[in-house]
PDB file of N, CA and C in Angstrom:
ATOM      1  N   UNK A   1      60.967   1.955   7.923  1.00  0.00           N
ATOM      2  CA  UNK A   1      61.588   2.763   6.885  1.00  0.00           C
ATOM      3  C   UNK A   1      61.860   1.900   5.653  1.00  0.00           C
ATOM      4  N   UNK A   2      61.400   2.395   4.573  1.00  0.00           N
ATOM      5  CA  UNK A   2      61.890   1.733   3.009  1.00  0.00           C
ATOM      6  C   UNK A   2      63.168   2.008   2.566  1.00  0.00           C
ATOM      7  N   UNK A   3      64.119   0.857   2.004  1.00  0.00           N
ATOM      8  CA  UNK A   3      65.292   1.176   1.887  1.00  0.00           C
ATOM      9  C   UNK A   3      65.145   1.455   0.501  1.00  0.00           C
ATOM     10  N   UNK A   4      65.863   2.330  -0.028  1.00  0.00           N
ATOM     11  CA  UNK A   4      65.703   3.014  -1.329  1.00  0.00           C
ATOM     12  C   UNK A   4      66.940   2.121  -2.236  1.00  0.00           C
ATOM     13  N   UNK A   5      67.181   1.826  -3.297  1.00  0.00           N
ATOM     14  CA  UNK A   5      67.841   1.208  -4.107  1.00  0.00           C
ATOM     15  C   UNK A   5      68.012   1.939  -5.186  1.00  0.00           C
ATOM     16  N   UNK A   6      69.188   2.123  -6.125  1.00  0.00           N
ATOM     17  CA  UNK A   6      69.566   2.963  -6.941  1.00  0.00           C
ATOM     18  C   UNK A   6      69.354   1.512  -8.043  1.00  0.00           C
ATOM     19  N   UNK A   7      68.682   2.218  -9.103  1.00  0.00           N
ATOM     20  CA  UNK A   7      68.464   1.214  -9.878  1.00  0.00           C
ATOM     21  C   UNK A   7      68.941   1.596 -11.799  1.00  0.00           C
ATOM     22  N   UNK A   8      69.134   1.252 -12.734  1.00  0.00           N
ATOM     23  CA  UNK A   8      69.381   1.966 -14.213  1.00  0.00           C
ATOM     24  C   UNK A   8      68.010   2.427 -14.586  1.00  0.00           C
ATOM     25  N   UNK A   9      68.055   3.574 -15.383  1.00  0.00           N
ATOM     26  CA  UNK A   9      67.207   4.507 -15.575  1.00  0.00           C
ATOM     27  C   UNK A   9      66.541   4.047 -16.631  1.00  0.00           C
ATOM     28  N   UNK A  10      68.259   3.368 -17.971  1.00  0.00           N
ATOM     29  CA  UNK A  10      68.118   3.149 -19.387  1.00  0.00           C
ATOM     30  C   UNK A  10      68.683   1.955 -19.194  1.00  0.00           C
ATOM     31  N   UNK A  11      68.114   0.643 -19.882  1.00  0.00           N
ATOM     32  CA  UNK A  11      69.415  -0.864 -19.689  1.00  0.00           C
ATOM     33  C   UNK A  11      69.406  -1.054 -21.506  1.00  0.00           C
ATOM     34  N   UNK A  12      70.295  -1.916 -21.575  1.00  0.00           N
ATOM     35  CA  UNK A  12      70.690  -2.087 -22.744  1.00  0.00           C
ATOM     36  C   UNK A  12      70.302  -3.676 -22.813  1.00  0.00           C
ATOM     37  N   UNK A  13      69.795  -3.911 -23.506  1.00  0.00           N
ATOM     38  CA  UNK A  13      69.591  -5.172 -23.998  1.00  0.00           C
ATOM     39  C   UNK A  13      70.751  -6.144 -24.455  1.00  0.00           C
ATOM     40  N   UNK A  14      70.849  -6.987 -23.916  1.00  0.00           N
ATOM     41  CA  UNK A  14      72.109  -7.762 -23.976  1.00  0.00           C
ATOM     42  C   UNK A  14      72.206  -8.562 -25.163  1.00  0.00           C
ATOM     43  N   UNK A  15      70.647  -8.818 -25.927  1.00  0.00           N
ATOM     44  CA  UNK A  15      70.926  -9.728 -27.124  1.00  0.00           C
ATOM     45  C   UNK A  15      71.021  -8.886 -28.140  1.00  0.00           C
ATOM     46  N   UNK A  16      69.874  -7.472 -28.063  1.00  0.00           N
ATOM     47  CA  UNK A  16      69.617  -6.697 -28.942  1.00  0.00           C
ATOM     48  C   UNK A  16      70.797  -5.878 -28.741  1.00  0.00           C
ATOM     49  N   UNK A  17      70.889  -5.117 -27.907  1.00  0.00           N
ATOM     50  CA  UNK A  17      71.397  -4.190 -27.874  1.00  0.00           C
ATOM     51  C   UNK A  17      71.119  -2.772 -28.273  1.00  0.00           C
ATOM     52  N   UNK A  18      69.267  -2.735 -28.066  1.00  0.00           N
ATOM     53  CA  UNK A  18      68.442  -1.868 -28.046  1.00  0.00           C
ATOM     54  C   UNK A  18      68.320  -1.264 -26.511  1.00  0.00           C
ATOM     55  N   UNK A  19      68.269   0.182 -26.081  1.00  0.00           N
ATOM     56  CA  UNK A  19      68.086   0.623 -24.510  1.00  0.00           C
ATOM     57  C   UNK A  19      66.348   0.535 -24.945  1.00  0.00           C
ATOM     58  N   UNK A  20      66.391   0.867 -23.645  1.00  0.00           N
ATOM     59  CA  UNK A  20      64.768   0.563 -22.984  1.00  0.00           C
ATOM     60  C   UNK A  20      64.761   1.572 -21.582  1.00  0.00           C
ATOM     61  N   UNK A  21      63.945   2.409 -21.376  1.00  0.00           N
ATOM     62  CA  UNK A  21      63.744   3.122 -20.415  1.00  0.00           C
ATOM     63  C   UNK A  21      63.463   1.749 -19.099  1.00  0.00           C
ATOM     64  N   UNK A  22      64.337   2.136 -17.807  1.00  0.00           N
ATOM     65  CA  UNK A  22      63.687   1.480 -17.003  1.00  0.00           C
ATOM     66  C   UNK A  22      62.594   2.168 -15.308  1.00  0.00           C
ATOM     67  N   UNK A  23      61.676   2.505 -15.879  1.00  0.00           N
ATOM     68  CA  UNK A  23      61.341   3.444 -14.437  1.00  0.00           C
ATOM     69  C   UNK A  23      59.234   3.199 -14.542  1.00  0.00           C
ATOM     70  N   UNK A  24      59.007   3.423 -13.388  1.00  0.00           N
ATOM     71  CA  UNK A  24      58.394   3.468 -13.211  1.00  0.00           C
ATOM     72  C   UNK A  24      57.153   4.502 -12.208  1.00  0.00           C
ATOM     73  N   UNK A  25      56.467   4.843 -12.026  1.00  0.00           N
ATOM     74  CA  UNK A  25      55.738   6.025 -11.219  1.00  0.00           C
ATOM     75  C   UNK A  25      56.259   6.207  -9.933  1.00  0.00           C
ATOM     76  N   UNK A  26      56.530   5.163  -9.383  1.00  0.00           N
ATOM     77  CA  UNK A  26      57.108   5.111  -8.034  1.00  0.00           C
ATOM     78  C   UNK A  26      58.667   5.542  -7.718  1.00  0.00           C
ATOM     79  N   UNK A  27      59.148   6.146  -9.179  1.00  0.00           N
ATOM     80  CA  UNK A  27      60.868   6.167  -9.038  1.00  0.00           C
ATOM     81  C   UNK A  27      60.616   7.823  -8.470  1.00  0.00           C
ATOM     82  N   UNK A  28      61.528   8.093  -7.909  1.00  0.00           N
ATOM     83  CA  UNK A  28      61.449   9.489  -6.755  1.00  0.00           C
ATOM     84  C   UNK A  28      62.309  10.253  -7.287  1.00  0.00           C
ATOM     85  N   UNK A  29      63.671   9.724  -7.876  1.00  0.00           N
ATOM     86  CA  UNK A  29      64.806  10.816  -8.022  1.00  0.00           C
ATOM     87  C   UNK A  29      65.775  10.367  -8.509  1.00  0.00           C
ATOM     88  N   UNK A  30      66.150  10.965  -9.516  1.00  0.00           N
ATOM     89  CA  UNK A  30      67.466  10.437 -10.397  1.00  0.00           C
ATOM     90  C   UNK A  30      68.970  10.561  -9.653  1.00  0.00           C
ATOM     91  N   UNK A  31      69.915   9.770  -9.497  1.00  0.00           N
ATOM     92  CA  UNK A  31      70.748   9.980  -8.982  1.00  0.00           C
ATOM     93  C   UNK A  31      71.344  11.086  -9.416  1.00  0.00           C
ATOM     94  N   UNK A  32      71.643  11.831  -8.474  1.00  0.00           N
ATOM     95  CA  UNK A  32      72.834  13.311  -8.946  1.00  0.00           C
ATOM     96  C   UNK A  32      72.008  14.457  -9.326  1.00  0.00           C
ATOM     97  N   UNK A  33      70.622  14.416  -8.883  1.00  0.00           N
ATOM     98  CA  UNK A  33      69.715  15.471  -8.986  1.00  0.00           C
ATOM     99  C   UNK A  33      68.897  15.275  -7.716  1.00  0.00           C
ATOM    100  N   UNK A  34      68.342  16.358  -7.686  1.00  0.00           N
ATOM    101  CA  UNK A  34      67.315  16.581  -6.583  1.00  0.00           C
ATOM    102  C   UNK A  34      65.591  15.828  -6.262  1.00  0.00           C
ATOM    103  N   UNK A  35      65.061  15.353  -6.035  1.00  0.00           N
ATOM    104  CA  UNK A  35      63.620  15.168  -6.386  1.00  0.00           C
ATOM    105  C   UNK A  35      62.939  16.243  -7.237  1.00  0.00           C
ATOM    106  N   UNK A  36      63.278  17.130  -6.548  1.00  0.00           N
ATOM    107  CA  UNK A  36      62.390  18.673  -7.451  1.00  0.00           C
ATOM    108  C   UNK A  36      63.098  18.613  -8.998  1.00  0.00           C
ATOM    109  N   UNK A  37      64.249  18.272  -8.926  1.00  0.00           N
ATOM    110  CA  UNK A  37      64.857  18.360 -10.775  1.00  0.00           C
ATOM    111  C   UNK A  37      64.199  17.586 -11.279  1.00  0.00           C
ATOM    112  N   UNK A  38      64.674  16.242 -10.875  1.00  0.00           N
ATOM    113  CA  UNK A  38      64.382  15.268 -11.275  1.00  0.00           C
ATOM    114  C   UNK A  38      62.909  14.386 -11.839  1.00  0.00           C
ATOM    115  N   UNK A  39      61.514  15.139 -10.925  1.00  0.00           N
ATOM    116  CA  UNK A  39      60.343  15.144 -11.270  1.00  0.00           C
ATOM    117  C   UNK A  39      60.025  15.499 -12.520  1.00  0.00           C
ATOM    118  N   UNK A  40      60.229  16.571 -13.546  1.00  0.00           N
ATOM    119  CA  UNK A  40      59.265  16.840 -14.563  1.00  0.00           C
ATOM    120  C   UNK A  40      60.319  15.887 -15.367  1.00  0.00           C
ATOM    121  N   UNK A  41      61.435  15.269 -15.679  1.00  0.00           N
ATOM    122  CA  UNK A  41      62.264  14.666 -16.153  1.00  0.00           C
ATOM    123  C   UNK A  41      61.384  13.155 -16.332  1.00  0.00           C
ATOM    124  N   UNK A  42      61.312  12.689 -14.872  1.00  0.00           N
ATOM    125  CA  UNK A  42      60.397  11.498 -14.728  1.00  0.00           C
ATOM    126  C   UNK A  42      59.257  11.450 -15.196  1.00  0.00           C
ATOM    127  N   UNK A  43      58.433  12.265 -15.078  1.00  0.00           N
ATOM    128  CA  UNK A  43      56.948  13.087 -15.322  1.00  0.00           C
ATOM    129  C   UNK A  43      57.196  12.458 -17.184  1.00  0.00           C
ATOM    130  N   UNK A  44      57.556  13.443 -17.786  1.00  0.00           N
ATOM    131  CA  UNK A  44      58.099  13.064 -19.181  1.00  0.00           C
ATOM    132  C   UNK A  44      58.118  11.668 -19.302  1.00  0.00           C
ATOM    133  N   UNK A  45      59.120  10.823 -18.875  1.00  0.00           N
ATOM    134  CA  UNK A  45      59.578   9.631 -19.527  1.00  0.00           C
ATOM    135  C   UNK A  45      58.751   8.571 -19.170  1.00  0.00           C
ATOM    136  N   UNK A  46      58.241   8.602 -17.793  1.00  0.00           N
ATOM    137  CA  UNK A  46      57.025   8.006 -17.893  1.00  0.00           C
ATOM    138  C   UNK A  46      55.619   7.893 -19.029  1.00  0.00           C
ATOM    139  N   UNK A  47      55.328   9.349 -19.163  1.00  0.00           N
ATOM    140  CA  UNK A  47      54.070   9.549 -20.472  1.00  0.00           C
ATOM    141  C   UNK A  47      54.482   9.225 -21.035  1.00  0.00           C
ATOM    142  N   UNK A  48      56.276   9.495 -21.943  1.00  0.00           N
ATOM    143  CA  UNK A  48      56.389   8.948 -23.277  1.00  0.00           C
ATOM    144  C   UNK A  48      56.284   7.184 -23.073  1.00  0.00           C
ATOM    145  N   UNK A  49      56.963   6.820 -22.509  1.00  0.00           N
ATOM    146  CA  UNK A  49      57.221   5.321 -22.498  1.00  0.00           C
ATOM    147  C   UNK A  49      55.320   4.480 -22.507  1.00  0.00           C
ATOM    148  N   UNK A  50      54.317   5.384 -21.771  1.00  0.00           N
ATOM    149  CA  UNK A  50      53.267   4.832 -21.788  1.00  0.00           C
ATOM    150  C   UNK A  50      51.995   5.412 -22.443  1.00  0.00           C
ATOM    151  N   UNK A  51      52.457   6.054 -23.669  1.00  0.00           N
ATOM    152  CA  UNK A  51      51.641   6.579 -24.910  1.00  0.00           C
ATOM    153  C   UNK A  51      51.349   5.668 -26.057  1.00  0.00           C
ATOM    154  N   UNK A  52      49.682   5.835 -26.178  1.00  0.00           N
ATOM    155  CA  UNK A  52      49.423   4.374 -26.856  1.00  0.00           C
ATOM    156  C   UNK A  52      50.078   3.907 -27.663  1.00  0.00           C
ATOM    157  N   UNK A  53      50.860   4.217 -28.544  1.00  0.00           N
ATOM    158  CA  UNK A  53      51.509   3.439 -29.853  1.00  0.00           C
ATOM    159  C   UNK A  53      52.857   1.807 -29.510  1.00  0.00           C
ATOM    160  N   UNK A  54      52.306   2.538 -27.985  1.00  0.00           N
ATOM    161  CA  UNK A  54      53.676   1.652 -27.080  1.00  0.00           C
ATOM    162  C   UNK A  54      53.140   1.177 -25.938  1.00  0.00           C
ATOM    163  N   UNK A  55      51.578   0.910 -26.090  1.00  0.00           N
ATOM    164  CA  UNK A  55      50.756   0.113 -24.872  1.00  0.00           C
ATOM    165  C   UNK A  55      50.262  -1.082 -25.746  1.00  0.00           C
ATOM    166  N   UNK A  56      50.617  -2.215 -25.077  1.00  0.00           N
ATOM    167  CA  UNK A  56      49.496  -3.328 -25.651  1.00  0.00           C
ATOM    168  C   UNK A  56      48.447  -3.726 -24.474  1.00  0.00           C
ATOM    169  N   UNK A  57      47.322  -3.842 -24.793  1.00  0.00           N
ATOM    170  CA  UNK A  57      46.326  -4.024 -23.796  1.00  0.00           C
ATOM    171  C   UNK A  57      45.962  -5.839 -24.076  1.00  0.00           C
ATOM    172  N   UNK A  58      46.365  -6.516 -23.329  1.00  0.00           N
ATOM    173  CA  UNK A  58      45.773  -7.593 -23.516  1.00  0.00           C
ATOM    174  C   UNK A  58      44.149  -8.395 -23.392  1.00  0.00           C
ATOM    175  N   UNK A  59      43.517  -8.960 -23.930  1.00  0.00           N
ATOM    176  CA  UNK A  59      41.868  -8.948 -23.711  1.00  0.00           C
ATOM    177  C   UNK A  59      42.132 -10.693 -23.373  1.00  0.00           C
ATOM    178  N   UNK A  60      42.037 -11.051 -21.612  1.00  0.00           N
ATOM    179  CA  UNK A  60      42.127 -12.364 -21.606  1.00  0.00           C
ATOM    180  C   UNK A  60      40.839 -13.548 -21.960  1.00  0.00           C
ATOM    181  N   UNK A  61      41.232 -14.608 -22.734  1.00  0.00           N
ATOM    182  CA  UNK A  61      40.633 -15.327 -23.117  1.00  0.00           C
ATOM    183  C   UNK A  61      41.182 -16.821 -22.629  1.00  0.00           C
ATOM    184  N   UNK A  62      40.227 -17.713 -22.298  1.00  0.00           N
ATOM    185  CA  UNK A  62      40.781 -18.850 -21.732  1.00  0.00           C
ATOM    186  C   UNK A  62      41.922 -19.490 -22.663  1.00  0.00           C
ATOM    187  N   UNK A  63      43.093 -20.403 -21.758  1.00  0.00           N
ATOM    188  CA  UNK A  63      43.644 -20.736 -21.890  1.00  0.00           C
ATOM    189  C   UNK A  63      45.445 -19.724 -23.490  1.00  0.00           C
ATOM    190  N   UNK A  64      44.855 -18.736 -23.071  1.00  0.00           N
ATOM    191  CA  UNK A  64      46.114 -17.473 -22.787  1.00  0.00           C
ATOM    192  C   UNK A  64      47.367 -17.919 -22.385  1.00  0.00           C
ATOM    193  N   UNK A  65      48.257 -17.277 -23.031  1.00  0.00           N
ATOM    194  CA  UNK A  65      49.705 -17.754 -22.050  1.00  0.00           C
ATOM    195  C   UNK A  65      50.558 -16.290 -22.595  1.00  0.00           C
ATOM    196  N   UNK A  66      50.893 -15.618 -21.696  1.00  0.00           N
ATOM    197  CA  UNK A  66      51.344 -14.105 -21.848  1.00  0.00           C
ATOM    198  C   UNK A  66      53.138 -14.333 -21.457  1.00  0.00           C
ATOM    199  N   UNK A  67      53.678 -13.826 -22.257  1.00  0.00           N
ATOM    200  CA  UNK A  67      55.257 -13.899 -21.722  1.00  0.00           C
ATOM    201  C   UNK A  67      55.909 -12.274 -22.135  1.00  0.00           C
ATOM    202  N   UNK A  68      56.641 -11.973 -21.490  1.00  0.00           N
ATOM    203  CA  UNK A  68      57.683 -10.817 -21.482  1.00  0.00           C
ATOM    204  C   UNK A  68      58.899 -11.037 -21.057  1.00  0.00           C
ATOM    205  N   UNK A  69      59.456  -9.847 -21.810  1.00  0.00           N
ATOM    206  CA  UNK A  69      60.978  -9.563 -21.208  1.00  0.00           C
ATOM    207  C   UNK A  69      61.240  -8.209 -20.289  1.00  0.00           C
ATOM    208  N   UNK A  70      61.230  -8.438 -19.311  1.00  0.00           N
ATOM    209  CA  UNK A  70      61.484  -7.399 -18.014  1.00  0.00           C
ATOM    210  C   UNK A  70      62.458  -6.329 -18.319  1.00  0.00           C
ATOM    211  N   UNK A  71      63.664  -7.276 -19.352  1.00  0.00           N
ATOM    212  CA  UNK A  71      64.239  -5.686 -19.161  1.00  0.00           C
ATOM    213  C   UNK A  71      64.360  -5.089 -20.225  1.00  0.00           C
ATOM    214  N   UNK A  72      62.893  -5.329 -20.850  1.00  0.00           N
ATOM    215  CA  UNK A  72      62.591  -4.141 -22.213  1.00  0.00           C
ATOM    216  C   UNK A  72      61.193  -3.384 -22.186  1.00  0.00           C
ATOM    217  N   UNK A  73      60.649  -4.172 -20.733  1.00  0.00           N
ATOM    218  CA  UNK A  73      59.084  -4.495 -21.297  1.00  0.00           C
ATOM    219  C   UNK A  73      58.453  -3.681 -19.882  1.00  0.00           C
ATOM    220  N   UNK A  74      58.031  -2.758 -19.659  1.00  0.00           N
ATOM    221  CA  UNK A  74      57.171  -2.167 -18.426  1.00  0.00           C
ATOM    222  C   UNK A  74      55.812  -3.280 -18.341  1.00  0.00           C
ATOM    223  N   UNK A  75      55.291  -3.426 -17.460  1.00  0.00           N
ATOM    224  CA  UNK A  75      53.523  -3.744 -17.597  1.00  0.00           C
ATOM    225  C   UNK A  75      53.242  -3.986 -16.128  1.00  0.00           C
ATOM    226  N   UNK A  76      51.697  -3.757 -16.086  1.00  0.00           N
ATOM    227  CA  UNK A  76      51.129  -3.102 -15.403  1.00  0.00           C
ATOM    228  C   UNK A  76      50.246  -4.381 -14.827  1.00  0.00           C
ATOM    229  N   UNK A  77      49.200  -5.060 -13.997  1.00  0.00           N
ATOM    230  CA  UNK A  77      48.308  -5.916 -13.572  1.00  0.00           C
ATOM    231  C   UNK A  77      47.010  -4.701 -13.074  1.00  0.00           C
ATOM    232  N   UNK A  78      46.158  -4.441 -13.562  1.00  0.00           N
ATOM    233  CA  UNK A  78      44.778  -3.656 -13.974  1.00  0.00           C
ATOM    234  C   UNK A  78      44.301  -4.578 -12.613  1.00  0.00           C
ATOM    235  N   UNK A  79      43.649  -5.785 -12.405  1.00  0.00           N
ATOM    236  CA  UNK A  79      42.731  -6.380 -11.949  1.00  0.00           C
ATOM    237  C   UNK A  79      41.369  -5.942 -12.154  1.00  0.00           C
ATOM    238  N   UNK A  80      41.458  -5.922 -13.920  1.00  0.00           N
ATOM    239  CA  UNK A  80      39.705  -5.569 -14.351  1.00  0.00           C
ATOM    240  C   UNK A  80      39.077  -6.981 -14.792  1.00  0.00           C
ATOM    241  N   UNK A  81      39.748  -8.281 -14.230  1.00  0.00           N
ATOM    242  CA  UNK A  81      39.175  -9.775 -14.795  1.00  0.00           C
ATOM    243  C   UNK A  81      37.976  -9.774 -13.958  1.00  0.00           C
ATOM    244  N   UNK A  82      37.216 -10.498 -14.262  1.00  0.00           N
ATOM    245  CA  UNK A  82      36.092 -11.317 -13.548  1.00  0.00           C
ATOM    246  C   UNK A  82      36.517 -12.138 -11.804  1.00  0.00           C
ATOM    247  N   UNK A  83      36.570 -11.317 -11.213  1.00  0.00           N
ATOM    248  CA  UNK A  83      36.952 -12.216 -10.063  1.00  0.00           C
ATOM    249  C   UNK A  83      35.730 -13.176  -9.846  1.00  0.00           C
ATOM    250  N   UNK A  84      34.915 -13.573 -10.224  1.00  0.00           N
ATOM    251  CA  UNK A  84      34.372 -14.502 -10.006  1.00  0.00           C
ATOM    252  C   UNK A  84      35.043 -16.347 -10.647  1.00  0.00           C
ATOM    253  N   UNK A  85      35.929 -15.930 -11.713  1.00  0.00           N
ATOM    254  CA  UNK A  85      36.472 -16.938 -11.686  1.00  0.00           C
ATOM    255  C   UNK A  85      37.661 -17.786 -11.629  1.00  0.00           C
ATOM    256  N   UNK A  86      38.016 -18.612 -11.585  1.00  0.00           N
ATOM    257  CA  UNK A  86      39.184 -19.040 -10.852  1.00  0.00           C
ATOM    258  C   UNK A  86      40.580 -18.901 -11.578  1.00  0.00           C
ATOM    259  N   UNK A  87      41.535 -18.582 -11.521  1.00  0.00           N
ATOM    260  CA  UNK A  87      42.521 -18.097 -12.396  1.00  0.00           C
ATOM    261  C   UNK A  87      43.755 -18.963 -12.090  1.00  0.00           C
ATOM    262  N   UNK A  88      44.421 -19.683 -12.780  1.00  0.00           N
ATOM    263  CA  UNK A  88      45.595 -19.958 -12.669  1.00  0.00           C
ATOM    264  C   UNK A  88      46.875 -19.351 -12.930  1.00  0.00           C
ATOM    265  N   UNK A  89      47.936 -18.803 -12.376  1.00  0.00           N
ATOM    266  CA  UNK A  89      48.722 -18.087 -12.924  1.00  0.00           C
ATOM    267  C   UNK A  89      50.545 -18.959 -12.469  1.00  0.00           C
ATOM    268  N   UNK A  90      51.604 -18.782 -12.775  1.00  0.00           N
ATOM    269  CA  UNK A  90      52.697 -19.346 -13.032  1.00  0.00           C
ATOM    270  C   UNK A  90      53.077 -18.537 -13.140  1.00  0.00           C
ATOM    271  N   UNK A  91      54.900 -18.450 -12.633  1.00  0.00           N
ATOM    272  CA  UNK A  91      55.562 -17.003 -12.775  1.00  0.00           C
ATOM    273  C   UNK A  91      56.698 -17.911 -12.973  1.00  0.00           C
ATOM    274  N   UNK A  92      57.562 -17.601 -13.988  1.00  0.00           N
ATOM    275  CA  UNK A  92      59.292 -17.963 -14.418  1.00  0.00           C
ATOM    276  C   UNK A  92      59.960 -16.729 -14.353  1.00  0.00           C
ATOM    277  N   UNK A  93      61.154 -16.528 -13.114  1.00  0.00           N
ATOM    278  CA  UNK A  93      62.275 -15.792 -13.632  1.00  0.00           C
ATOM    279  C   UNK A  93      63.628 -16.572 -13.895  1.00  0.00           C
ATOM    280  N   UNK A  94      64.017 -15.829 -14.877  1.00  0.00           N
ATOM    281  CA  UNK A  94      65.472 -16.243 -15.594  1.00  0.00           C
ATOM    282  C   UNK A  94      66.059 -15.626 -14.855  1.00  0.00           C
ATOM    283  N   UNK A  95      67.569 -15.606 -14.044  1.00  0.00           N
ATOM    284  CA  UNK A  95      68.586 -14.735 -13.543  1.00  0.00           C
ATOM    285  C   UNK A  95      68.904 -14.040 -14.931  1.00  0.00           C
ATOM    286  N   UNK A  96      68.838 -12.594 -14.283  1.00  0.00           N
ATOM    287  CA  UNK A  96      69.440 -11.760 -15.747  1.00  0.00           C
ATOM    288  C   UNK A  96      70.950 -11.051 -15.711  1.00  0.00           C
ATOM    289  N   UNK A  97      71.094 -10.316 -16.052  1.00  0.00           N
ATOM    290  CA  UNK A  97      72.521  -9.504 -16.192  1.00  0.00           C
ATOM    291  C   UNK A  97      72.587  -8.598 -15.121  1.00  0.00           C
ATOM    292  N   UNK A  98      73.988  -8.192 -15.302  1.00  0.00           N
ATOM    293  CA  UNK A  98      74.122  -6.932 -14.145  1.00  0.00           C
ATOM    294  C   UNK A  98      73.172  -5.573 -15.051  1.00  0.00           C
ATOM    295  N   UNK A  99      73.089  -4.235 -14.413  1.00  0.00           N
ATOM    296  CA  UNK A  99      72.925  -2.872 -14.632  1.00  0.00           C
ATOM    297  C   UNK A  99      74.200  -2.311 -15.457  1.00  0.00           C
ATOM    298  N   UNK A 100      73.831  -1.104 -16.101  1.00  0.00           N
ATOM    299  CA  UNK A 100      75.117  -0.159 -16.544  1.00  0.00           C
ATOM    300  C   UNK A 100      74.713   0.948 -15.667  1.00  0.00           C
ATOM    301  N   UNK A 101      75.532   1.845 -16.155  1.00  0.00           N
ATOM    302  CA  UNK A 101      75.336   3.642 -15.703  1.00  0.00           C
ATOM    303  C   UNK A 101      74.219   3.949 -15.602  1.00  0.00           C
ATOM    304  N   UNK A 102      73.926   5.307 -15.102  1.00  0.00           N
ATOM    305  CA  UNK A 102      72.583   5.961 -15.620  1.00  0.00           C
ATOM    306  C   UNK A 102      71.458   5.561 -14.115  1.00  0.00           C
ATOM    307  N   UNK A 103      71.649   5.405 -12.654  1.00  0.00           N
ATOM    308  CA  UNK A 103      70.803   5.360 -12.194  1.00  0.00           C
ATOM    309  C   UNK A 103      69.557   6.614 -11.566  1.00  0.00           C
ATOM    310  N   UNK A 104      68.901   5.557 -11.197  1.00  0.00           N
ATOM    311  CA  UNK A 104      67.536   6.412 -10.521  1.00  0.00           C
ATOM    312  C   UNK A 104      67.292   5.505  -9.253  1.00  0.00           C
ATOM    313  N   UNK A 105      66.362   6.486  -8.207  1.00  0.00           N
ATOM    314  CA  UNK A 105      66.142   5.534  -7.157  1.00  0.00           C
ATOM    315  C   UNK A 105      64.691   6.073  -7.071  1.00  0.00           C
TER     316      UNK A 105
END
């Protein structure tokens, strides 16, 4: 069995203090609604959040170095590279902040 986690829907940026949708395809149900409510709600904020004017597609070229901020930034891993060649990759997380209001699970 998968344990489900209630997670923020919207986070606030701690330097900016810009929100940022936080969800993704896999989120099931907003807290304090039903799955059935809660679907065309998700349905929505998903498309908006991933309508081109707000997709960057990256085109990798050797020696690349890609960085984000997680809790502003959705993105996705395609695996449309060349698996024929050898890839190095490195992962840094920073400990970040707590959540506010507003969850989804």
């Amino acid at each position: 069995m998968i344990r489900q986690a209630a997670q923020p829907l919207c986070r606030i940026h701690p330097e900016t203090g810009r929100r940022a949708l936080y969800l993704t395809e896999i989120v099931d149900q907003i807290v304090g609604m039903t799955a059935e409510e809660s679907k065309p709600l998700l349905q929505f904020l998903c498309r908006h959040a991933t309508r081109p004017q707000f997709v960057y597609r990256h085109q990798w070229q050797k020696g690349d170095l890609i960085m984000w901020d997680n809790r502003c930034m959705m993105h996705n891993a395609l695996g449309d590279y060349d698996r024929t060649q050898i890839r190095h990759m490195e992962r840094t997380t920073v400990l970040g902040t707590g959540a506010p209001s507003g969850y989804a699970i």
